[in-house]
PDB file of N, CA and C in Angstrom:
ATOM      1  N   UNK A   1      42.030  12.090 141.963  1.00  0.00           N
ATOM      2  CA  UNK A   1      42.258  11.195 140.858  1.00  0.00           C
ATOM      3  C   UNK A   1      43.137  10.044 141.325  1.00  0.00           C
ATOM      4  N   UNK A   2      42.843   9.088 140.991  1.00  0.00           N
ATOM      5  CA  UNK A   2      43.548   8.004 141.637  1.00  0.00           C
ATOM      6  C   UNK A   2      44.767   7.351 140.390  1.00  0.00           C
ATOM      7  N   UNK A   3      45.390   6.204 140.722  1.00  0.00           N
ATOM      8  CA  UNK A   3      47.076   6.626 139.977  1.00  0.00           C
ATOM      9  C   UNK A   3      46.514   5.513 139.098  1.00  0.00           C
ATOM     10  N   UNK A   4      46.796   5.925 137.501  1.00  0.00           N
ATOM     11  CA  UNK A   4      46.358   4.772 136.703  1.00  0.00           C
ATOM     12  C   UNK A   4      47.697   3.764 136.473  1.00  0.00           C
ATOM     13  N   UNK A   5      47.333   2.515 135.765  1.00  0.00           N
ATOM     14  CA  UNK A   5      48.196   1.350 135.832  1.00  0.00           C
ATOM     15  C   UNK A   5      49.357   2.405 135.553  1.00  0.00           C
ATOM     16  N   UNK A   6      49.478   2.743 134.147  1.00  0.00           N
ATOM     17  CA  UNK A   6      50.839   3.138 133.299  1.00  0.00           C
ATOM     18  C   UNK A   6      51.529   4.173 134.151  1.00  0.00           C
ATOM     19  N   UNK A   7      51.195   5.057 135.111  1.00  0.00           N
ATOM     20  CA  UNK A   7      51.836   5.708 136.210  1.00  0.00           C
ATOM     21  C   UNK A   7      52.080   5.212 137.224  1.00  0.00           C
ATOM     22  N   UNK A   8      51.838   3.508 137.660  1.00  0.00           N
ATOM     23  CA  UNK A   8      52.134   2.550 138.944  1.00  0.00           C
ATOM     24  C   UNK A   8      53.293   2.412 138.412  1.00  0.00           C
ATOM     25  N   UNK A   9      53.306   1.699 136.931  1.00  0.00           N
ATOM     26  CA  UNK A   9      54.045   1.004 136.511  1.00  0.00           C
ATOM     27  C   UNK A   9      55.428   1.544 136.047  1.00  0.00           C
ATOM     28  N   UNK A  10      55.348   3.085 135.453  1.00  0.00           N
ATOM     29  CA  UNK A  10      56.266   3.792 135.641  1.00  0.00           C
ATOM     30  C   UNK A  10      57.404   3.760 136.824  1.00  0.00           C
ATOM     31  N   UNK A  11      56.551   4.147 137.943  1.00  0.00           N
ATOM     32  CA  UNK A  11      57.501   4.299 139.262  1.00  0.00           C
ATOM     33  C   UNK A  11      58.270   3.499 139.538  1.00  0.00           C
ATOM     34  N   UNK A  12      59.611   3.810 139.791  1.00  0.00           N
ATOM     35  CA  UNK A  12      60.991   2.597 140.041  1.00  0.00           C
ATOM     36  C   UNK A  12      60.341   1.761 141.364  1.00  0.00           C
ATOM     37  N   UNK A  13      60.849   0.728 142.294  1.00  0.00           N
ATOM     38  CA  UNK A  13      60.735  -0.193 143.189  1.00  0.00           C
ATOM     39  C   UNK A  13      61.010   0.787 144.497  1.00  0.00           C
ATOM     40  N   UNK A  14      62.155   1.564 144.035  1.00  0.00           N
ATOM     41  CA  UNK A  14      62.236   2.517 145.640  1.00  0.00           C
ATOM     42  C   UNK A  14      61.354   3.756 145.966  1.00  0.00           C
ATOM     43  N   UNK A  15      60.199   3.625 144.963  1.00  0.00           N
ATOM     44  CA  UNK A  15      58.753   4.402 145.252  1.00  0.00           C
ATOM     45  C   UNK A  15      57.656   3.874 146.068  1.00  0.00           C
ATOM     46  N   UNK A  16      58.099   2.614 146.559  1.00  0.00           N
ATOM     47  CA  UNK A  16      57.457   2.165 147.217  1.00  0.00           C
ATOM     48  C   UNK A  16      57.823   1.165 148.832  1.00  0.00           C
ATOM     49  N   UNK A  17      56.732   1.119 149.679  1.00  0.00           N
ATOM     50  CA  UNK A  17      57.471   1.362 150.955  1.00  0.00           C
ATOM     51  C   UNK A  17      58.210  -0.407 151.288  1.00  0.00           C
ATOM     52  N   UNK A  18      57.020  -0.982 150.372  1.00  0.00           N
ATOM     53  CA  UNK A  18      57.661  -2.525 150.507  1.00  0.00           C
ATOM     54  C   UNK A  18      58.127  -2.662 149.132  1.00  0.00           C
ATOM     55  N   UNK A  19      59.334  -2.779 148.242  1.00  0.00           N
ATOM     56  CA  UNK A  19      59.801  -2.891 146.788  1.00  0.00           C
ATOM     57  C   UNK A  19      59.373  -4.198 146.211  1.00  0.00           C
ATOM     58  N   UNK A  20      59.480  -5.357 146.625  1.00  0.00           N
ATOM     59  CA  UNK A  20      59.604  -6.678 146.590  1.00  0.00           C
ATOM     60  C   UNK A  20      57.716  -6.869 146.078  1.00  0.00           C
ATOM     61  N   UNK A  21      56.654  -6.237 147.119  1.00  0.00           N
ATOM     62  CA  UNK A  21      55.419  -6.231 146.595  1.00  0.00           C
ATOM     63  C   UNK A  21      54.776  -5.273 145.744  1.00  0.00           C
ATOM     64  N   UNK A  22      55.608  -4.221 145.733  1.00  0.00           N
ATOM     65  CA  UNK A  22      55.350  -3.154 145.016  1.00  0.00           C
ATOM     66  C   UNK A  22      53.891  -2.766 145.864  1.00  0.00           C
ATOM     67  N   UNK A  23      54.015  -2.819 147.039  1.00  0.00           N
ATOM     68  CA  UNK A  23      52.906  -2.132 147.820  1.00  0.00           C
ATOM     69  C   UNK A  23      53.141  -1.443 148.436  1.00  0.00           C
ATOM     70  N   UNK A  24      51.863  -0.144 148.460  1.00  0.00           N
ATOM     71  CA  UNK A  24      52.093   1.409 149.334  1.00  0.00           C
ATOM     72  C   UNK A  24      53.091   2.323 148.778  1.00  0.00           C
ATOM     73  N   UNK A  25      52.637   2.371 147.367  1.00  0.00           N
ATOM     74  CA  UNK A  25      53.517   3.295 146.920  1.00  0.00           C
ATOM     75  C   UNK A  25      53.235   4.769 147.110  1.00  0.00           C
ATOM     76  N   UNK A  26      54.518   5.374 147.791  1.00  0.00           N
ATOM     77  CA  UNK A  26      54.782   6.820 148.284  1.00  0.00           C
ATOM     78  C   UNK A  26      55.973   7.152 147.647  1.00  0.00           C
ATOM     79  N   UNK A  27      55.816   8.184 146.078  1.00  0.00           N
ATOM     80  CA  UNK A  27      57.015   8.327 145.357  1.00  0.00           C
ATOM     81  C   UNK A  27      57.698   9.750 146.220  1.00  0.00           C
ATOM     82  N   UNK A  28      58.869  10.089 146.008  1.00  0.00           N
ATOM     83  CA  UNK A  28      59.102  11.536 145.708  1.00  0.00           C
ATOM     84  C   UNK A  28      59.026  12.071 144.975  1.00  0.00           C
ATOM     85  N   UNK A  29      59.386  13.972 145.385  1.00  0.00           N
ATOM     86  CA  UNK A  29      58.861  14.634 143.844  1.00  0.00           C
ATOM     87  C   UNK A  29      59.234  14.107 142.742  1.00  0.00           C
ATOM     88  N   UNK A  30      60.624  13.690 142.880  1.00  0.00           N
ATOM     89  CA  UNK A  30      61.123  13.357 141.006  1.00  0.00           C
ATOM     90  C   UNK A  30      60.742  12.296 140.805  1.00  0.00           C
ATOM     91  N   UNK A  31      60.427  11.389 141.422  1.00  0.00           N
ATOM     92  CA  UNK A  31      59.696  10.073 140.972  1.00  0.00           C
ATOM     93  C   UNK A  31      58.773   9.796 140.436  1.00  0.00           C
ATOM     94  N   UNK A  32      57.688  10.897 140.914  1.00  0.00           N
ATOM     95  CA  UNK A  32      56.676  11.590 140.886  1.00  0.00           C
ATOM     96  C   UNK A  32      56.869  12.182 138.985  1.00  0.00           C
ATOM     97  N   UNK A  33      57.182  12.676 139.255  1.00  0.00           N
ATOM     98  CA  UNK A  33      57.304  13.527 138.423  1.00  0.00           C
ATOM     99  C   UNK A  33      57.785  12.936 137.060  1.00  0.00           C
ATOM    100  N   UNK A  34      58.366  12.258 137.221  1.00  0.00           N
ATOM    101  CA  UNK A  34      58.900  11.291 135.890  1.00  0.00           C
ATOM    102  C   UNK A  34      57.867  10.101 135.427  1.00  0.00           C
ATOM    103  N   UNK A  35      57.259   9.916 136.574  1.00  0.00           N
ATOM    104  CA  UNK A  35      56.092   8.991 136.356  1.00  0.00           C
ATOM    105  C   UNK A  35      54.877   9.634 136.143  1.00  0.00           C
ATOM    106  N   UNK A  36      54.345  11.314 135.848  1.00  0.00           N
ATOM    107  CA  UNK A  36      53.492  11.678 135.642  1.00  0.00           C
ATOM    108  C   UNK A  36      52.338  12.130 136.473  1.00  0.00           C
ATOM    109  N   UNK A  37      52.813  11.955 137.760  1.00  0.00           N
ATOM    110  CA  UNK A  37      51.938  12.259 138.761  1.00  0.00           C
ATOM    111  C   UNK A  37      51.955  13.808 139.091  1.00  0.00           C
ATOM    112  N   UNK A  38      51.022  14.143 139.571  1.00  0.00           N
ATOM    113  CA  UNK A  38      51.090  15.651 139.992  1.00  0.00           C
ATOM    114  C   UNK A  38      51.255  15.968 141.361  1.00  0.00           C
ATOM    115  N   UNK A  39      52.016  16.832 141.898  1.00  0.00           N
ATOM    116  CA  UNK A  39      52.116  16.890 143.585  1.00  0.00           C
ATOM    117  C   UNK A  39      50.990  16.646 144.033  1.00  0.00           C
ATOM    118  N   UNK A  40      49.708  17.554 144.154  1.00  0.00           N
ATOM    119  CA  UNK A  40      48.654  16.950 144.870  1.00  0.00           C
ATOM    120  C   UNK A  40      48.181  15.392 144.974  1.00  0.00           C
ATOM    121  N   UNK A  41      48.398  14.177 143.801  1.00  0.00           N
ATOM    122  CA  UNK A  41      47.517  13.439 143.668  1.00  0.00           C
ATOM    123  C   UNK A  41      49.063  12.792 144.550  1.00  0.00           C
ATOM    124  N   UNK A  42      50.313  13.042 144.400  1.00  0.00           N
ATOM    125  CA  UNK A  42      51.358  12.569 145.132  1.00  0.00           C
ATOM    126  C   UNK A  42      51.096  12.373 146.779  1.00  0.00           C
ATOM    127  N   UNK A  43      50.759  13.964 147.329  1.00  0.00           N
ATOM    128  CA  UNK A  43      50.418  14.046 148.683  1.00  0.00           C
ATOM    129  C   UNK A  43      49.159  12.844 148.735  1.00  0.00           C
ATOM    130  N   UNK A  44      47.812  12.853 147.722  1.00  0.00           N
ATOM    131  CA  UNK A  44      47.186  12.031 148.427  1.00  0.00           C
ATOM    132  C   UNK A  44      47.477  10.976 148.340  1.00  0.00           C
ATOM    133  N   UNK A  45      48.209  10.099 147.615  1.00  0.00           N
ATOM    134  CA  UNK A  45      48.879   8.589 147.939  1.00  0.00           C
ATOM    135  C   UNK A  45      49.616   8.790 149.122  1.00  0.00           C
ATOM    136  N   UNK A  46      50.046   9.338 149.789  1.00  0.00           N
ATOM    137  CA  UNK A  46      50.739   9.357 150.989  1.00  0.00           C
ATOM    138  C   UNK A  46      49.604   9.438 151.881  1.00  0.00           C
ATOM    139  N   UNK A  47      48.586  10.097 151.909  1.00  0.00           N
ATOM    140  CA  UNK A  47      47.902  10.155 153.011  1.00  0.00           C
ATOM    141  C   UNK A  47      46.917   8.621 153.135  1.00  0.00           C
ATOM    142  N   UNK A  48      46.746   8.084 151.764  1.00  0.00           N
ATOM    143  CA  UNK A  48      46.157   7.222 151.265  1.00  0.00           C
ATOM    144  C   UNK A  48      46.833   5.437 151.644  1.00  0.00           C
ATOM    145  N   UNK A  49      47.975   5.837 151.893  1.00  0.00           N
ATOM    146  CA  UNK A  49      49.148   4.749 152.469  1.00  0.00           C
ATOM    147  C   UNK A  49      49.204   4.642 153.912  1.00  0.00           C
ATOM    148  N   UNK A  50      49.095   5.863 154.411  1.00  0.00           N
ATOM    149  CA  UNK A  50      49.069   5.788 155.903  1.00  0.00           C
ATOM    150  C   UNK A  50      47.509   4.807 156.404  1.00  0.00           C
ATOM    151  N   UNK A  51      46.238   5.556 155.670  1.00  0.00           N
ATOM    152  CA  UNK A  51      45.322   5.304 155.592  1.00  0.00           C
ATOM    153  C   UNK A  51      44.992   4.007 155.605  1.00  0.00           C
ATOM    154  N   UNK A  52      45.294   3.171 154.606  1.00  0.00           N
ATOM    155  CA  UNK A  52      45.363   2.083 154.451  1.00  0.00           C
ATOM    156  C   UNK A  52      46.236   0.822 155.585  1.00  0.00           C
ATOM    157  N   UNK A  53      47.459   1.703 155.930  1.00  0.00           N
ATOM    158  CA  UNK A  53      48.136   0.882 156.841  1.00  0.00           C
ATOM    159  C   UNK A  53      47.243   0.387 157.972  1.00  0.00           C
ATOM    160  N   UNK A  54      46.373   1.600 158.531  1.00  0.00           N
ATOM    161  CA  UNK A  54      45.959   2.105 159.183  1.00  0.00           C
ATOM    162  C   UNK A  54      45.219   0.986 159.660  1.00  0.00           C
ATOM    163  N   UNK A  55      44.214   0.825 158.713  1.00  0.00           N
ATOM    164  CA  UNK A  55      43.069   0.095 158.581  1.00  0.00           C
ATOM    165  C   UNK A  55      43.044  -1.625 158.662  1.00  0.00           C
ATOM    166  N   UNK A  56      44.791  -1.748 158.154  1.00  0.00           N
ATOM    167  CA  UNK A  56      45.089  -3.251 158.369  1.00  0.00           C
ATOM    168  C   UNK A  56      45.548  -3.493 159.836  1.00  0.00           C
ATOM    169  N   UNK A  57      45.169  -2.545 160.607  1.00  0.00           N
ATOM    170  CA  UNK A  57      45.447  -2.465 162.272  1.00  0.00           C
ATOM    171  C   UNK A  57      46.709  -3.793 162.379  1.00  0.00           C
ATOM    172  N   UNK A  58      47.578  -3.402 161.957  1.00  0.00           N
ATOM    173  CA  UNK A  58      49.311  -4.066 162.281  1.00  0.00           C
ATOM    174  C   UNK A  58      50.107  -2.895 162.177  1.00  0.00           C
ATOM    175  N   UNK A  59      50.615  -2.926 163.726  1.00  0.00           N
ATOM    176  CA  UNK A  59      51.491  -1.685 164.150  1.00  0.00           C
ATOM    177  C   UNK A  59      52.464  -1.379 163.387  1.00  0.00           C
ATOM    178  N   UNK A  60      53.507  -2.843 162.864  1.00  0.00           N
ATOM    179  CA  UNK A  60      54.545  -3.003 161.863  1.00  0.00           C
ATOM    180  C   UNK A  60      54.223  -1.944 160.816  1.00  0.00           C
ATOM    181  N   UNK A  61      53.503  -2.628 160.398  1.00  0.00           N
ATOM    182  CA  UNK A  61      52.817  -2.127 158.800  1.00  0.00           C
ATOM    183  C   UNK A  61      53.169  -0.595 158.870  1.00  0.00           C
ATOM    184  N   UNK A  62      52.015  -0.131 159.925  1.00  0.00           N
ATOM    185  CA  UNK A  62      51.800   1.275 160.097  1.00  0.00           C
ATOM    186  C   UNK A  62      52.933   2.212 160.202  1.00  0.00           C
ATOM    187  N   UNK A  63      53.836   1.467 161.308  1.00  0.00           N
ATOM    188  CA  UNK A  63      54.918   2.384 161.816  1.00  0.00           C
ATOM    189  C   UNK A  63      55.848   2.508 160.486  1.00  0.00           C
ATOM    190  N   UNK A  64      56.188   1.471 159.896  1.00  0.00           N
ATOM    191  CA  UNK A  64      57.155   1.819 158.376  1.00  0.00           C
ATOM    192  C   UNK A  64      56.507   2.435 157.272  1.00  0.00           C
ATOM    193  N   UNK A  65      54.870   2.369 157.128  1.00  0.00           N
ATOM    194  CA  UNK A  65      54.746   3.232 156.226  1.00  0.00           C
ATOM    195  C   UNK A  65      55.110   4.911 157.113  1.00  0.00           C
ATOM    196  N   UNK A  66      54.365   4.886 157.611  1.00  0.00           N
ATOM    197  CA  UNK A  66      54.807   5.949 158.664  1.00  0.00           C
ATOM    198  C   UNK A  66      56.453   6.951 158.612  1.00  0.00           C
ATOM    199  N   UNK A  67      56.944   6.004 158.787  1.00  0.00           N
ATOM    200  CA  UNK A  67      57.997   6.428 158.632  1.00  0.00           C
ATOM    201  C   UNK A  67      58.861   6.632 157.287  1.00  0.00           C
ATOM    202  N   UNK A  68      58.388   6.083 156.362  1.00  0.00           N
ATOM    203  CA  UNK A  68      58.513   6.734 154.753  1.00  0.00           C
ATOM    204  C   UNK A  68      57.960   7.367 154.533  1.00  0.00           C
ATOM    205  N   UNK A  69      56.822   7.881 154.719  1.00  0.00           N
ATOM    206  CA  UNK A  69      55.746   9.069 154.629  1.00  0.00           C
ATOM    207  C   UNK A  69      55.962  10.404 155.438  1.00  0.00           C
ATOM    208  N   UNK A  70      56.584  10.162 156.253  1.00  0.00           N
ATOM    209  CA  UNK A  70      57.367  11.230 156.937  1.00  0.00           C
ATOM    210  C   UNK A  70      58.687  12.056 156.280  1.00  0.00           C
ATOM    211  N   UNK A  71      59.226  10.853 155.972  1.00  0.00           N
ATOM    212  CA  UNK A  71      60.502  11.323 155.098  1.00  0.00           C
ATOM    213  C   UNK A  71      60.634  11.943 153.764  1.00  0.00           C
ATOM    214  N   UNK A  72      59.648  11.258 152.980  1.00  0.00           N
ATOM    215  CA  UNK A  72      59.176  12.040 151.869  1.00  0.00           C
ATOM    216  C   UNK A  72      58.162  13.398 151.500  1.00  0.00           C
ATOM    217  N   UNK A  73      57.611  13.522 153.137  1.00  0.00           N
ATOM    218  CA  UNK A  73      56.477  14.741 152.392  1.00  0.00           C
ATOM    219  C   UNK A  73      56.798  15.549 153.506  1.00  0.00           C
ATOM    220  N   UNK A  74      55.994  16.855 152.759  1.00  0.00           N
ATOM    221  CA  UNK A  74      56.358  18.226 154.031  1.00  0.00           C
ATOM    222  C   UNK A  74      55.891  18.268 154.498  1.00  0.00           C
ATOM    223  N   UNK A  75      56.225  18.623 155.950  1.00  0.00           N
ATOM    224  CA  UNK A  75      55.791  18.512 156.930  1.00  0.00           C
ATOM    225  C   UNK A  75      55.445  20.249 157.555  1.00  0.00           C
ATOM    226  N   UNK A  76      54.827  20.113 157.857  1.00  0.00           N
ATOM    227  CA  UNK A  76      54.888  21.342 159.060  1.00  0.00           C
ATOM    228  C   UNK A  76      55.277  21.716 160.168  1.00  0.00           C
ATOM    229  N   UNK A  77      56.563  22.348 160.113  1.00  0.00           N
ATOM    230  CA  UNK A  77      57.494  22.263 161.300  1.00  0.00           C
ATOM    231  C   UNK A  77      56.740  21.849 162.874  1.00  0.00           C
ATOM    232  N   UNK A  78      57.365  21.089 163.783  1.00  0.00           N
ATOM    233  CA  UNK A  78      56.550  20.637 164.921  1.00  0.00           C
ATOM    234  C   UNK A  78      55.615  19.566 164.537  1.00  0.00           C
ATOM    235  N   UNK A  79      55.014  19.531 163.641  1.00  0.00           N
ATOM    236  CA  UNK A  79      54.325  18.496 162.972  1.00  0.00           C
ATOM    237  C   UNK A  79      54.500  17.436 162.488  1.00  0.00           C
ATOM    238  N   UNK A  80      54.163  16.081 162.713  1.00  0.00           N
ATOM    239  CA  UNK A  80      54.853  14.583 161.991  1.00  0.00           C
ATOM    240  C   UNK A  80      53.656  13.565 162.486  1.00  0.00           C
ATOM    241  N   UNK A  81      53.466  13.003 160.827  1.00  0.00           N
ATOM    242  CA  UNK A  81      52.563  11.771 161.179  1.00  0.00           C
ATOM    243  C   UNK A  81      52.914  10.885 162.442  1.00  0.00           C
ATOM    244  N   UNK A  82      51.859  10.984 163.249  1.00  0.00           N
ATOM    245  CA  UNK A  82      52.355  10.026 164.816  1.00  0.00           C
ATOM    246  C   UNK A  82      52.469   8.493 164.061  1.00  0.00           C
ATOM    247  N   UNK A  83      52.959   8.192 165.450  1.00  0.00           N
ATOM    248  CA  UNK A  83      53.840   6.453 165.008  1.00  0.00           C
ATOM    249  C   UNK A  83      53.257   5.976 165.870  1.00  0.00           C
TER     250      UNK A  83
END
């Protein structure tokens, strides 16, 4: 399920990896959670951010979503989105 307006719009500015564009938003749980999202559809905006970085092939981009996406979701010990 993908995130409708009134649950974008919910999420504070530090749910997202650039605040200023309000682009690539990767909430945490309580952010999440106050804005109505459900963990799963949470995890897939994160995978969905990387994804996207991805695709705009700019290392910048990638490596900072990257690295908020790391910080916010679980990981599997030994395991971490590469940079």
């Amino acid at each position: 399920m993908r995130l409708t307006a009134s649950q974008r719009a919910k999420l504070p500015p530090s749910a997202f990896v650039y605040p200023s564009r309000r682009a690539y938003p990767v909430p945490t749980k309580a952010q999440a959670a106050k804005a109505g999202i459900s963990e799963a559809q949470r995890l897939r905006m994160h995978r969905s951010a990387l994804s996207r970085a991805a695709q705009r092939q700019t290392s910048g981009t990638y490596a900072t979503v990257a690295r908020k996406v790391n910080a916010r979701s679980p990981v599997t010990p030994g395991r971490s989105v590469r940079r």
